[in-house]
PDB file of N, CA and C in Angstrom:
ATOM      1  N   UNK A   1      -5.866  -3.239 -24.404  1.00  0.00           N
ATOM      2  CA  UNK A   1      -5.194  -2.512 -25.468  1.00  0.00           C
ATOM      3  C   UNK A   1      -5.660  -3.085 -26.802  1.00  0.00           C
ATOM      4  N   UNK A   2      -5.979  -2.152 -27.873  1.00  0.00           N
ATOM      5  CA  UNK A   2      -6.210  -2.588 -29.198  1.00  0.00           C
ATOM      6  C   UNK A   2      -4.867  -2.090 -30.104  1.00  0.00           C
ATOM      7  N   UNK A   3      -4.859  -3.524 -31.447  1.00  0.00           N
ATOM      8  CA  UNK A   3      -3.821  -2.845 -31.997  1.00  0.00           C
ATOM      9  C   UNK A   3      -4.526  -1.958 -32.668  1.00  0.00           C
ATOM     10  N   UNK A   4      -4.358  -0.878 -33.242  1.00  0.00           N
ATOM     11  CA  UNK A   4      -4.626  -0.117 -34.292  1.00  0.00           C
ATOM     12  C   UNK A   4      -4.375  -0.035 -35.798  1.00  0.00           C
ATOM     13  N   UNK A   5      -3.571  -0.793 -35.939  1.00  0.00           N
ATOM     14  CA  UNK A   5      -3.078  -1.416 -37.203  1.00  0.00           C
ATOM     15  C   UNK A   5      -4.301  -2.347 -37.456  1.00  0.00           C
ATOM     16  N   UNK A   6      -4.659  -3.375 -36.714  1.00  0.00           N
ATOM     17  CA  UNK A   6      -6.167  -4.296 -36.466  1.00  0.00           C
ATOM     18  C   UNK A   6      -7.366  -3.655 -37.048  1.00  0.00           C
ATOM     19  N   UNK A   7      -7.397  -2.541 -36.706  1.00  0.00           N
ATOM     20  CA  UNK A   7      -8.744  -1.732 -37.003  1.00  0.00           C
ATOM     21  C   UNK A   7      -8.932  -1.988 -38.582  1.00  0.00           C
ATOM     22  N   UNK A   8     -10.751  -2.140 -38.711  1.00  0.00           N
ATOM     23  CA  UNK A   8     -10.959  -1.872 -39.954  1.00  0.00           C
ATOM     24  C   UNK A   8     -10.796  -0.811 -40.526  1.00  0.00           C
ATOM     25  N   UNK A   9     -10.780  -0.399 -41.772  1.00  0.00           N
ATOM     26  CA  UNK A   9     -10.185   0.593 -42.657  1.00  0.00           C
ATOM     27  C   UNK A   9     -11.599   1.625 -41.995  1.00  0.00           C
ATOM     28  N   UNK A  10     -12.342   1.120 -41.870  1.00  0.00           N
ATOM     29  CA  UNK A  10     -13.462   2.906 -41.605  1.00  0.00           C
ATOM     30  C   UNK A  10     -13.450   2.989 -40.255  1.00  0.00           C
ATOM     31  N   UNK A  11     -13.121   1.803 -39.537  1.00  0.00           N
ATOM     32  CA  UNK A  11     -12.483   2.393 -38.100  1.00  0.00           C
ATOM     33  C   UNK A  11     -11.158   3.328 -37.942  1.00  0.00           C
ATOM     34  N   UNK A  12     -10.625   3.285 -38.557  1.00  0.00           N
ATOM     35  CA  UNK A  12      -9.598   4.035 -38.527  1.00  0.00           C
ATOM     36  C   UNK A  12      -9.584   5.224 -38.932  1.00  0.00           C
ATOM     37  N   UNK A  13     -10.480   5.293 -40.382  1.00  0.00           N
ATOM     38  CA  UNK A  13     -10.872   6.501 -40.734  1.00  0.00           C
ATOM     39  C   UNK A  13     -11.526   7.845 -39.687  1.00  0.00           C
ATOM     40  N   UNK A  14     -12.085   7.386 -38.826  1.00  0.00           N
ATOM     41  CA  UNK A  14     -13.757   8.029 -37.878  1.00  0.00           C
ATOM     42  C   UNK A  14     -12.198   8.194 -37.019  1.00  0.00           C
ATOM     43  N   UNK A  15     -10.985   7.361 -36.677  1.00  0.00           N
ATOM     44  CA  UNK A  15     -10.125   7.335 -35.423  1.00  0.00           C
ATOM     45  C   UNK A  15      -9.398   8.884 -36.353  1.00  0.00           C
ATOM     46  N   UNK A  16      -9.003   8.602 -37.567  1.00  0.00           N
ATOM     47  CA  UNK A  16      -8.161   9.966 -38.013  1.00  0.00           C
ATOM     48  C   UNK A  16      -8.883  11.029 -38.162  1.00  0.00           C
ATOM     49  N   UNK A  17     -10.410  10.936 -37.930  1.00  0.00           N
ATOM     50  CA  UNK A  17     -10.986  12.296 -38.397  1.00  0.00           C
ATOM     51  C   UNK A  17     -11.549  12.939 -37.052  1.00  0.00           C
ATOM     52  N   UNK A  18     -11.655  12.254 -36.150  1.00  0.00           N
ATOM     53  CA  UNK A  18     -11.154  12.376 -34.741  1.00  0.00           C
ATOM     54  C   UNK A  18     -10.140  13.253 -33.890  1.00  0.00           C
ATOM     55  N   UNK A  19      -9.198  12.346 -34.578  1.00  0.00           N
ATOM     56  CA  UNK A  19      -7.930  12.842 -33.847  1.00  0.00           C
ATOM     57  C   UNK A  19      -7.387  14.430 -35.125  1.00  0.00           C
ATOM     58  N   UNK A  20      -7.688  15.080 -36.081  1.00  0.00           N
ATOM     59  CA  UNK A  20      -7.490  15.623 -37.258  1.00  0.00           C
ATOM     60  C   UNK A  20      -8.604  17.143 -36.404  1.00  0.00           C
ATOM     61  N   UNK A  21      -9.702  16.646 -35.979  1.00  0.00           N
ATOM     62  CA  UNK A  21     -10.614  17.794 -35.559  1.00  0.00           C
ATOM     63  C   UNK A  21      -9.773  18.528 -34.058  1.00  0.00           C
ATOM     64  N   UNK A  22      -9.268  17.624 -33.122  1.00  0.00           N
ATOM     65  CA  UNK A  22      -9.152  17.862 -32.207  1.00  0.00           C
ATOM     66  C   UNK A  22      -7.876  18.758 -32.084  1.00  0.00           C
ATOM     67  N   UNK A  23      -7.389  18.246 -33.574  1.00  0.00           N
ATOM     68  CA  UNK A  23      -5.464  19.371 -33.425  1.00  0.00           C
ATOM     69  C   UNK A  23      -6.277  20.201 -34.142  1.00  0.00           C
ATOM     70  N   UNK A  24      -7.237  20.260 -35.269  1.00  0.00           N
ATOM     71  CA  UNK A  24      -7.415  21.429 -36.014  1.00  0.00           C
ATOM     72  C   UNK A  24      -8.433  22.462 -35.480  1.00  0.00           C
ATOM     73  N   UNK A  25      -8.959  22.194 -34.422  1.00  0.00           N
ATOM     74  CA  UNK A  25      -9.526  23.314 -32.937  1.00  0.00           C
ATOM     75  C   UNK A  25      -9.146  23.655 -32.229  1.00  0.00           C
ATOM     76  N   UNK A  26      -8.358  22.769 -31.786  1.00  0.00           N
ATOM     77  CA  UNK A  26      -7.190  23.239 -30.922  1.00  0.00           C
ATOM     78  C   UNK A  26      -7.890  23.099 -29.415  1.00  0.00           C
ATOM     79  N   UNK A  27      -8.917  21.924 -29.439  1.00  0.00           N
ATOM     80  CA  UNK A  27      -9.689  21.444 -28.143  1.00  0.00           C
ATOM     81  C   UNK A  27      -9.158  20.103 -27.556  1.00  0.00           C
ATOM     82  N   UNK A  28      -9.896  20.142 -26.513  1.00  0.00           N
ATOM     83  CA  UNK A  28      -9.291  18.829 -25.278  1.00  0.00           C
ATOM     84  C   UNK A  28      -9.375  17.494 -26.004  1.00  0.00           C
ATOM     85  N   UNK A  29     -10.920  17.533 -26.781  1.00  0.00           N
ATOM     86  CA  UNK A  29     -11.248  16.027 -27.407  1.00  0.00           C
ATOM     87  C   UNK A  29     -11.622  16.310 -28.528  1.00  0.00           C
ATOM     88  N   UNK A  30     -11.258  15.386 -29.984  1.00  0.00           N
ATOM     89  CA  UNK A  30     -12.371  15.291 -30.942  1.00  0.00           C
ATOM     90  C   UNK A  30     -12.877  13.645 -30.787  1.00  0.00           C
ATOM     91  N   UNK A  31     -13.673  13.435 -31.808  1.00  0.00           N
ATOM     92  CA  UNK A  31     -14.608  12.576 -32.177  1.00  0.00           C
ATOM     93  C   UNK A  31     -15.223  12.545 -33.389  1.00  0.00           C
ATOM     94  N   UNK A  32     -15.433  11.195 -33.537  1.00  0.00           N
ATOM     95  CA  UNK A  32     -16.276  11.063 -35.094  1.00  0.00           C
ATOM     96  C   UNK A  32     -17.245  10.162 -34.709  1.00  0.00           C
ATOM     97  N   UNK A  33     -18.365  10.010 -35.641  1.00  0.00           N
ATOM     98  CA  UNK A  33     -19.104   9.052 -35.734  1.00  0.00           C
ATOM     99  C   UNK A  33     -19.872   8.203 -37.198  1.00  0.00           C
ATOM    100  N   UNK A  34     -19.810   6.879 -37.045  1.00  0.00           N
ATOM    101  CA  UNK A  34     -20.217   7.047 -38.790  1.00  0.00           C
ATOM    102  C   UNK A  34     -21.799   6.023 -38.493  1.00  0.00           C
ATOM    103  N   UNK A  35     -22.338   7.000 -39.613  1.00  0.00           N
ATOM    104  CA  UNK A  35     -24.072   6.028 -39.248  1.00  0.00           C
ATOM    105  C   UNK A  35     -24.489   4.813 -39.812  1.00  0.00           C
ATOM    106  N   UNK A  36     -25.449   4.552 -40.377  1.00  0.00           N
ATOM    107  CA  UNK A  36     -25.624   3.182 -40.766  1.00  0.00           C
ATOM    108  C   UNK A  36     -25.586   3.390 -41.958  1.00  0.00           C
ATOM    109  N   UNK A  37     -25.440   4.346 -43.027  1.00  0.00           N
ATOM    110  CA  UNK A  37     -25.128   4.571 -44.205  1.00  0.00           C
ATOM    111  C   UNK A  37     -23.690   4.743 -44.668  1.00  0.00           C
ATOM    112  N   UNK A  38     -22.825   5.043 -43.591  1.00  0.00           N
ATOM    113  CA  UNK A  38     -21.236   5.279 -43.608  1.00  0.00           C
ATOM    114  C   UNK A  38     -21.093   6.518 -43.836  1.00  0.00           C
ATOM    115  N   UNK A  39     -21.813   7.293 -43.730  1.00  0.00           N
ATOM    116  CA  UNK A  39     -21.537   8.936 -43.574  1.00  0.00           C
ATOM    117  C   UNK A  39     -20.873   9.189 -42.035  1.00  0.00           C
ATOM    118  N   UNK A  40     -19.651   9.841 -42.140  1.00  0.00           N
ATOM    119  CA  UNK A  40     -19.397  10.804 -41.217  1.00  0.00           C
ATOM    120  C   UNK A  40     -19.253  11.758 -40.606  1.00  0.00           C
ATOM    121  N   UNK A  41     -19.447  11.625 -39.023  1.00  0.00           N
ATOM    122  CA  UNK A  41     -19.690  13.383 -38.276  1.00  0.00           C
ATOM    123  C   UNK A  41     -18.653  13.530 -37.517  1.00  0.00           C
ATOM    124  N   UNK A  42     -17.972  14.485 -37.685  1.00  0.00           N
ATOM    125  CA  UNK A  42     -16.804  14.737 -36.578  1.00  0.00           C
ATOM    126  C   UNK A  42     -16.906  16.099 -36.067  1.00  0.00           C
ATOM    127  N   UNK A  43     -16.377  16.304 -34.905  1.00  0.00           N
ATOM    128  CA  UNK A  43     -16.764  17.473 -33.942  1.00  0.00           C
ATOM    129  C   UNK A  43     -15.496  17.331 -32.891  1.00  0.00           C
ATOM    130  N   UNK A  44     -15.004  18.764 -32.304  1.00  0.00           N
ATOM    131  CA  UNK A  44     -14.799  18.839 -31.276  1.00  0.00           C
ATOM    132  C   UNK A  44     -15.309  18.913 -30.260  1.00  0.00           C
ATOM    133  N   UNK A  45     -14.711  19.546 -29.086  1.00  0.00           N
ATOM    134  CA  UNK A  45     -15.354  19.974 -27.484  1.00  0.00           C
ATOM    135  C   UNK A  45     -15.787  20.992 -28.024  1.00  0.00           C
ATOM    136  N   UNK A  46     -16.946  21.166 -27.337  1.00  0.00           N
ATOM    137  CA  UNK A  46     -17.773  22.669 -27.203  1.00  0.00           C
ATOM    138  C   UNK A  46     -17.879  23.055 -25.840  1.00  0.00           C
ATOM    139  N   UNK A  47     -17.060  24.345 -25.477  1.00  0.00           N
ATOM    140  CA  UNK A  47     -16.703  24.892 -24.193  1.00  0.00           C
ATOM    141  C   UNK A  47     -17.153  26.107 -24.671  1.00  0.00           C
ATOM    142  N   UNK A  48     -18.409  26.898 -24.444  1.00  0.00           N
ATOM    143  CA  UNK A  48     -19.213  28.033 -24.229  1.00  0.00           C
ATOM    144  C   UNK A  48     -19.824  28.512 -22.966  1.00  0.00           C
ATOM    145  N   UNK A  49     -20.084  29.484 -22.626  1.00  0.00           N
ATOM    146  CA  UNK A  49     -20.252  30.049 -21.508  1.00  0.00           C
ATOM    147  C   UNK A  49     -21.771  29.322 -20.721  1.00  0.00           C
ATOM    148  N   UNK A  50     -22.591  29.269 -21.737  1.00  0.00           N
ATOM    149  CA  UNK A  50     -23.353  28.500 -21.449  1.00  0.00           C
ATOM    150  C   UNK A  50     -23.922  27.342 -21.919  1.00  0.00           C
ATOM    151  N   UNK A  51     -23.217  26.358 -22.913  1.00  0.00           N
ATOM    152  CA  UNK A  51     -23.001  25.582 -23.263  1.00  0.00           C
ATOM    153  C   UNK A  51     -22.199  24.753 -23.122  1.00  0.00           C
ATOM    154  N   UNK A  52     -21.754  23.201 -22.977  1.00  0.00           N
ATOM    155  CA  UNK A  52     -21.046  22.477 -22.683  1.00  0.00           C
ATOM    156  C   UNK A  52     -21.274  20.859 -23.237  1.00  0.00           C
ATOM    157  N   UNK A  53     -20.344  20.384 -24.519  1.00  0.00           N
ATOM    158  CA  UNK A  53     -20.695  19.671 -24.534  1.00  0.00           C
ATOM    159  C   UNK A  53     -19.734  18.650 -25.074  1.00  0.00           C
ATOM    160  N   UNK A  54     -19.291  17.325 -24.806  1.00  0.00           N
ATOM    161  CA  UNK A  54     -17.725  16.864 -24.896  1.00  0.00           C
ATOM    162  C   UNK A  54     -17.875  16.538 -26.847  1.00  0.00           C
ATOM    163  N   UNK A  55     -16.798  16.029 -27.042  1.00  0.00           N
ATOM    164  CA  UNK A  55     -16.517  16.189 -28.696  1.00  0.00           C
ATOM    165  C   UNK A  55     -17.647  14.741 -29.060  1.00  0.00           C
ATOM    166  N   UNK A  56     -17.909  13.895 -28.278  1.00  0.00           N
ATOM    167  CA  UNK A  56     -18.786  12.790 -28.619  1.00  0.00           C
ATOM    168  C   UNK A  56     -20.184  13.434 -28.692  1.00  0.00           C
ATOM    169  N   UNK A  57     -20.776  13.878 -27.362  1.00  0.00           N
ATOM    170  CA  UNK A  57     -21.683  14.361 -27.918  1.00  0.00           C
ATOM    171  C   UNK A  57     -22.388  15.491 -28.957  1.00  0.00           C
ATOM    172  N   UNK A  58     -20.994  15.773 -28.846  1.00  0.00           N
ATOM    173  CA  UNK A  58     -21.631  16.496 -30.242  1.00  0.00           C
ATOM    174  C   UNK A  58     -21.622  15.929 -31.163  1.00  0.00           C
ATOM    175  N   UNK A  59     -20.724  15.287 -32.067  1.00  0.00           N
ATOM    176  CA  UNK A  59     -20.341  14.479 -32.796  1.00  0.00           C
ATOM    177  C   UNK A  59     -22.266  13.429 -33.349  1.00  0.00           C
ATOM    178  N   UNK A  60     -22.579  13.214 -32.079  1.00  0.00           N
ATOM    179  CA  UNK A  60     -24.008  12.230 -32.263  1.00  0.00           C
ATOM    180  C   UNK A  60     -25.100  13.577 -32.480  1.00  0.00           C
ATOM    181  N   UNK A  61     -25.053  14.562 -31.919  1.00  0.00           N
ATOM    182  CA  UNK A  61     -26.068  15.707 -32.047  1.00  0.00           C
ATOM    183  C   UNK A  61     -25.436  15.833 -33.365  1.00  0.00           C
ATOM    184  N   UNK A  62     -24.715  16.170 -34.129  1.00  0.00           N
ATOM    185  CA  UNK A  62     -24.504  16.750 -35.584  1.00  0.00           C
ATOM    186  C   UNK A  62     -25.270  15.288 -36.372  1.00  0.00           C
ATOM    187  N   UNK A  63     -25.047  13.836 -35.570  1.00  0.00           N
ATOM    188  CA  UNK A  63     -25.599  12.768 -36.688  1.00  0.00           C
ATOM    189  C   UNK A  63     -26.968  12.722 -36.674  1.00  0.00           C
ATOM    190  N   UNK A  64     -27.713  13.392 -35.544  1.00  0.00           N
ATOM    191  CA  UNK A  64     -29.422  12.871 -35.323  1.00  0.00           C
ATOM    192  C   UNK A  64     -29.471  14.168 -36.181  1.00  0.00           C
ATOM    193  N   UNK A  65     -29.110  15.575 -35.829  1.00  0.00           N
ATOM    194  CA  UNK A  65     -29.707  16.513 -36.737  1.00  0.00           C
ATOM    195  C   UNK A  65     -29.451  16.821 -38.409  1.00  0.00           C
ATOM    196  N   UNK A  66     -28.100  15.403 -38.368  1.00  0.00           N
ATOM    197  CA  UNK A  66     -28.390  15.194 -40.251  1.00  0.00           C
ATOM    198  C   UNK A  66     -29.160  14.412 -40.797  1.00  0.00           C
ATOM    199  N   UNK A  67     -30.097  13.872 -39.989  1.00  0.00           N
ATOM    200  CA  UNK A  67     -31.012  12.654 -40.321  1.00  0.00           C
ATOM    201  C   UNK A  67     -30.784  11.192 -39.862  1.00  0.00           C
ATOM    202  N   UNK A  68     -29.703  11.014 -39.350  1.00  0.00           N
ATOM    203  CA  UNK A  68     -29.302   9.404 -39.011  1.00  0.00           C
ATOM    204  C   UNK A  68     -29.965   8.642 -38.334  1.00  0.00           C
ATOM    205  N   UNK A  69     -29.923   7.510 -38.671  1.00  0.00           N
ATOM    206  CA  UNK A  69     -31.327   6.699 -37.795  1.00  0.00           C
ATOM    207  C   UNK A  69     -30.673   5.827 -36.676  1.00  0.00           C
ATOM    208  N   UNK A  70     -29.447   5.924 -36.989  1.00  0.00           N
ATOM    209  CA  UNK A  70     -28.308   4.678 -36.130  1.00  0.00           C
ATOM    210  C   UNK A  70     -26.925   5.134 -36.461  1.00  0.00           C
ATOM    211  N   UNK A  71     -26.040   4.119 -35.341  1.00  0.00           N
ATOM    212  CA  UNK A  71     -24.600   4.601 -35.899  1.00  0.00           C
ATOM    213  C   UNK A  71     -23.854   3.034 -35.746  1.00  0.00           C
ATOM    214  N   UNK A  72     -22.958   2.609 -36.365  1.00  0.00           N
ATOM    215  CA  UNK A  72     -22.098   1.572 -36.567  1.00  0.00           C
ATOM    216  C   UNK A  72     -20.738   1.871 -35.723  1.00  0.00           C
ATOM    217  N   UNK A  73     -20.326   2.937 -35.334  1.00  0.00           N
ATOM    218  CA  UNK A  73     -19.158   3.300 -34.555  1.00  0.00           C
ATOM    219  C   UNK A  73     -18.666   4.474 -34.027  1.00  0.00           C
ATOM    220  N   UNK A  74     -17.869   4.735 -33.101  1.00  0.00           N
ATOM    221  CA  UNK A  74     -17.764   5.880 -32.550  1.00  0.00           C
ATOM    222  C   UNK A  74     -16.593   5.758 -32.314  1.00  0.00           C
ATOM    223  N   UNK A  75     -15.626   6.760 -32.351  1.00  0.00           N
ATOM    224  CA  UNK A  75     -14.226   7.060 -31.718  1.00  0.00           C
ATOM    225  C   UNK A  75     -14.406   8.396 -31.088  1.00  0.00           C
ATOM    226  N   UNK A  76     -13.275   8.495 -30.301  1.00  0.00           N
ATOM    227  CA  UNK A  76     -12.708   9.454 -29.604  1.00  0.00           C
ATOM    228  C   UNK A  76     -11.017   9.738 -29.487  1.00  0.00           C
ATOM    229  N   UNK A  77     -10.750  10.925 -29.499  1.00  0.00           N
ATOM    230  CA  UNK A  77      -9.309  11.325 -29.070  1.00  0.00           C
ATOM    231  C   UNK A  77      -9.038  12.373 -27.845  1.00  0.00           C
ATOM    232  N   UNK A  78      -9.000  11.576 -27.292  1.00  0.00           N
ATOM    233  CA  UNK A  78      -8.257  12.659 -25.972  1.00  0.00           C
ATOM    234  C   UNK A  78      -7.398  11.969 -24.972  1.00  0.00           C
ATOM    235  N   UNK A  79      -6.759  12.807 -24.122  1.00  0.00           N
ATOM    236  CA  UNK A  79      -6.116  12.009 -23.286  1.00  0.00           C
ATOM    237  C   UNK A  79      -6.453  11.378 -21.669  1.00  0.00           C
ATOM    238  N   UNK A  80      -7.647  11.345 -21.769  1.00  0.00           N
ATOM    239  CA  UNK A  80      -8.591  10.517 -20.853  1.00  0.00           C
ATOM    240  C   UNK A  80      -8.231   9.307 -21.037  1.00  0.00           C
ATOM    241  N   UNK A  81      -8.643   8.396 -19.762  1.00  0.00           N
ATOM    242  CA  UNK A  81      -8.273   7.113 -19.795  1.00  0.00           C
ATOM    243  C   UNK A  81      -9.264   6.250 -19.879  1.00  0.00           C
ATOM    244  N   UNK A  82     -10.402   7.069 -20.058  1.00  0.00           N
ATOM    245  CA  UNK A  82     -11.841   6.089 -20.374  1.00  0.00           C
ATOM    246  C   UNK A  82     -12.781   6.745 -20.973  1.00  0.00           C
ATOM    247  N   UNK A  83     -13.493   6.085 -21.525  1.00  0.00           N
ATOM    248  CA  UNK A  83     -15.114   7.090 -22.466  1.00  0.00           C
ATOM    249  C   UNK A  83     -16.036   7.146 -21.419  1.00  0.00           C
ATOM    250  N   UNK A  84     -16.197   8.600 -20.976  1.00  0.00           N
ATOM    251  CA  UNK A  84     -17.114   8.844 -19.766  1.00  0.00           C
ATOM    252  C   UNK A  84     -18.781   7.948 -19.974  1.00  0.00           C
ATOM    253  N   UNK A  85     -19.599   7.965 -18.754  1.00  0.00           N
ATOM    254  CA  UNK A  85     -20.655   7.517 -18.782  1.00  0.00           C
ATOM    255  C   UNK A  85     -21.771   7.995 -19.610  1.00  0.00           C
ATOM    256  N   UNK A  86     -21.775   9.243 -19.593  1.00  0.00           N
ATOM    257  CA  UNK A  86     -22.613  10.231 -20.532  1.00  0.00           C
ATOM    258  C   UNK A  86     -22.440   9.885 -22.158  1.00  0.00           C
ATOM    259  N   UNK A  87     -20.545  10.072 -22.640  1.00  0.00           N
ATOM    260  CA  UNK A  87     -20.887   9.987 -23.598  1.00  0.00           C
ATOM    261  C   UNK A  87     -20.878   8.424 -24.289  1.00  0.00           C
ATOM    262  N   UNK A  88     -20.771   7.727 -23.581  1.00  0.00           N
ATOM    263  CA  UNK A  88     -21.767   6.197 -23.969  1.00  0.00           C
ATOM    264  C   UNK A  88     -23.197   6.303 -23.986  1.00  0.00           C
ATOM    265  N   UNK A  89     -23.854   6.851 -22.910  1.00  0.00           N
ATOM    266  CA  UNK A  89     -25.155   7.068 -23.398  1.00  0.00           C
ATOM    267  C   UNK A  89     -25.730   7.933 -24.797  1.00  0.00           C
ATOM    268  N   UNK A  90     -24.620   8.744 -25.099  1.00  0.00           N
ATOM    269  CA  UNK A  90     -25.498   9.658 -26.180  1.00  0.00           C
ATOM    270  C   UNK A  90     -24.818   8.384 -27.833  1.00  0.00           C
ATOM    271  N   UNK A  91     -24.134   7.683 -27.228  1.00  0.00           N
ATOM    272  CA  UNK A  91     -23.750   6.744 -28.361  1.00  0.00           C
ATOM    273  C   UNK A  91     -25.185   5.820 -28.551  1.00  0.00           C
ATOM    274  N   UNK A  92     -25.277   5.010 -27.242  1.00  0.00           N
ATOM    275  CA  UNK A  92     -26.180   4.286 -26.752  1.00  0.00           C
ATOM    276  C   UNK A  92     -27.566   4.584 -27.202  1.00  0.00           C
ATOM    277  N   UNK A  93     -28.070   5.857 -27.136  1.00  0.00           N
ATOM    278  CA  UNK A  93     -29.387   6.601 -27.397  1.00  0.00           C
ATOM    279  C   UNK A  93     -29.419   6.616 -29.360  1.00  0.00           C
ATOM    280  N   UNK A  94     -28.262   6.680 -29.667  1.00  0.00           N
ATOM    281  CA  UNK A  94     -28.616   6.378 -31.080  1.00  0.00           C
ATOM    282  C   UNK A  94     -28.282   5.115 -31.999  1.00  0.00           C
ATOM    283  N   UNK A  95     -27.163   4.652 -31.370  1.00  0.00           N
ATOM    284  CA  UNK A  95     -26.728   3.615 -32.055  1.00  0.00           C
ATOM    285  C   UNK A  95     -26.996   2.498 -31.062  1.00  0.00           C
ATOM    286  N   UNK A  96     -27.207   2.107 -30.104  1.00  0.00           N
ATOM    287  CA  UNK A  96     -27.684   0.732 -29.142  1.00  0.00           C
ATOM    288  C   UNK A  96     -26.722   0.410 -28.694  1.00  0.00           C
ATOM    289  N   UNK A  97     -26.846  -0.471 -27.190  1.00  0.00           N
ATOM    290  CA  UNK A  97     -26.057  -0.769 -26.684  1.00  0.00           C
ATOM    291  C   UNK A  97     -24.734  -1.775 -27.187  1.00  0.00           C
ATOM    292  N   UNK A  98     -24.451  -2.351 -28.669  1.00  0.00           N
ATOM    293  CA  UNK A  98     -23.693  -2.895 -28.981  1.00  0.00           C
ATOM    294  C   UNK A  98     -22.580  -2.128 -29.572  1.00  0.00           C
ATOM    295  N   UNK A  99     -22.815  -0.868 -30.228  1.00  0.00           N
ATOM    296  CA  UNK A  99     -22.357   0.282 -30.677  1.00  0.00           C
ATOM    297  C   UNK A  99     -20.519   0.283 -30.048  1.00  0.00           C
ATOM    298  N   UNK A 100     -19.754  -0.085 -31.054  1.00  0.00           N
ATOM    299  CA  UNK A 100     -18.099  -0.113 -30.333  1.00  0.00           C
ATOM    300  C   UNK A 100     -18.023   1.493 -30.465  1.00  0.00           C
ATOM    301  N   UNK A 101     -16.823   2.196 -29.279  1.00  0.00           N
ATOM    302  CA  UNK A 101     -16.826   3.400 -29.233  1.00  0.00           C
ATOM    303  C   UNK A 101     -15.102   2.581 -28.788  1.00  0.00           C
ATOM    304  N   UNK A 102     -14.356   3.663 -29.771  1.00  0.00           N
ATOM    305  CA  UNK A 102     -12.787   3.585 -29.569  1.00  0.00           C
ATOM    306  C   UNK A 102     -12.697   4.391 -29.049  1.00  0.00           C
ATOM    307  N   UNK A 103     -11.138   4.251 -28.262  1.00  0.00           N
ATOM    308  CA  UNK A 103     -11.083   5.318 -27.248  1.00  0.00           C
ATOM    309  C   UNK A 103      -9.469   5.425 -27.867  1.00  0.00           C
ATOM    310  N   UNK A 104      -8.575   6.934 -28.854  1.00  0.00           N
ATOM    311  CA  UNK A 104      -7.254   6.551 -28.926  1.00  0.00           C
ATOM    312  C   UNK A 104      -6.630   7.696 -28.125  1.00  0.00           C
ATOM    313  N   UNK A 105      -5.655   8.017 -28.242  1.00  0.00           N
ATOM    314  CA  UNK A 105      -4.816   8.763 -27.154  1.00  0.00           C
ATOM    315  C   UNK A 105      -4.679   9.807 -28.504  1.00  0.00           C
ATOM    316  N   UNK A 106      -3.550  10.816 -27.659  1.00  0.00           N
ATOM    317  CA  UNK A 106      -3.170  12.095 -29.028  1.00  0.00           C
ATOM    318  C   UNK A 106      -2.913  11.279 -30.094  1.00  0.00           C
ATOM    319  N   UNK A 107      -1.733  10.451 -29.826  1.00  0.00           N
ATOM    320  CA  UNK A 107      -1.295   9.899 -31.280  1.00  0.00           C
ATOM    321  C   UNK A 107      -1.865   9.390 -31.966  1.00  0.00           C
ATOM    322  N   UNK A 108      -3.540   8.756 -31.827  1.00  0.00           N
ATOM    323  CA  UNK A 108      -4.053   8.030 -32.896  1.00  0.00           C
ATOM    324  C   UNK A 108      -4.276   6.488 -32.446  1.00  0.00           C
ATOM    325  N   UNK A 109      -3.394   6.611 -31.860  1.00  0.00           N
ATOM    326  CA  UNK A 109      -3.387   4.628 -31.075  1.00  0.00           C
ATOM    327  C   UNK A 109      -4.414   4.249 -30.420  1.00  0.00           C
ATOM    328  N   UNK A 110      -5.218   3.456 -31.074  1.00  0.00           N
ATOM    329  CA  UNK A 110      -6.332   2.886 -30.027  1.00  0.00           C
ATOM    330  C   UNK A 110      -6.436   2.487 -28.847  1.00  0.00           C
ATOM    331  N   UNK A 111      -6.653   2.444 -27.493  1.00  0.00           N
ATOM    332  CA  UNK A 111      -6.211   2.169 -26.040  1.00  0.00           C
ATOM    333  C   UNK A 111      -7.267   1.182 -25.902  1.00  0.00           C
ATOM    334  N   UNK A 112      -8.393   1.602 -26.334  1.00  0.00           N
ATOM    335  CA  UNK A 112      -9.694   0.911 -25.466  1.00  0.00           C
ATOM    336  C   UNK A 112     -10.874   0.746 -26.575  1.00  0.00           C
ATOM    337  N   UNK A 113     -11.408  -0.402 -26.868  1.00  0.00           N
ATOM    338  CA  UNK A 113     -12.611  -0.411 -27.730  1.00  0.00           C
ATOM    339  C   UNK A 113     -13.662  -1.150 -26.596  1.00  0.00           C
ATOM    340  N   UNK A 114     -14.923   0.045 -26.360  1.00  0.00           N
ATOM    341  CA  UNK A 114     -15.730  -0.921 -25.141  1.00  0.00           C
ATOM    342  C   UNK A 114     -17.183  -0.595 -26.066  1.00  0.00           C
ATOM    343  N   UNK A 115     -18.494  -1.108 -25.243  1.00  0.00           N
ATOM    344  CA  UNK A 115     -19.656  -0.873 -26.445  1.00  0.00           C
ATOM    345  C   UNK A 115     -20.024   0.677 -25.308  1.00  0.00           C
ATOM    346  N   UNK A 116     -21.554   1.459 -26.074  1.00  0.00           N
ATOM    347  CA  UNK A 116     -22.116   1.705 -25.494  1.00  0.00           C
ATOM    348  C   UNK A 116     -23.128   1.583 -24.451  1.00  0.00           C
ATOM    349  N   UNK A 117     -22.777   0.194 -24.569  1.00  0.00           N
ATOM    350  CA  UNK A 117     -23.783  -0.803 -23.295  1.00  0.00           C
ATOM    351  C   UNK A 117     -24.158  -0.024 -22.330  1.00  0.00           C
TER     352      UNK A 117
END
């Protein structure tokens, strides 16, 4: 368990803009990500007929196709009890395996900070 109060101020930020996408889509998960410049990308789930893609990875597809060369952090909001394998890798593929990815519940509360290792 992490406190969330603990979090640095732009961790928390990427955690509210996260959890802010996911009520304002009205999808399963959002996500943010911020790069090595401190710009942020936030995204929901993308559930299309032939498309599919969870709110993290998109979140990293919106940061490589704004130019980002790396990322410093990743959150998530949903009510999963872990950050799937996939979307550690699409963390992993841009930001490296040290890359912290928060994991908070609906309310915002951080549960889990693990890397993209």
């Amino acid at each position: 368990m992490t406190d969330s109060s603990a979090l640095d101020p732009e961790d928390r930020k990427i955690v509210t803009l996260a959890r802010s996408a996911r009520a304002r889509n009205g999808v399963p998960e959002g996500a943010a990500v911020r790069d090595e410049t401190g710009r942020t990308y936030v995204a929901g789930t993308v559930e299309l007929e032939s498309l599919r893609l969870s709110a993290l990875q998109t979140a990293v597809a919106m940061a490589v196709a704004s130019g980002a060369k790396s990322l410093e952090s990743a959150a998530v909001v949903s009510e999963a009890g872990a950050v799937g394998d996939v979307d550690r890798a699409a963390v992993r593929d841009l930001g490296g395996p040290a890359t912290p990815v928060l994991l908070a519940g609906l309310d915002g509360a951080v549960h889990t900070t693990v890397t993209a290792g």
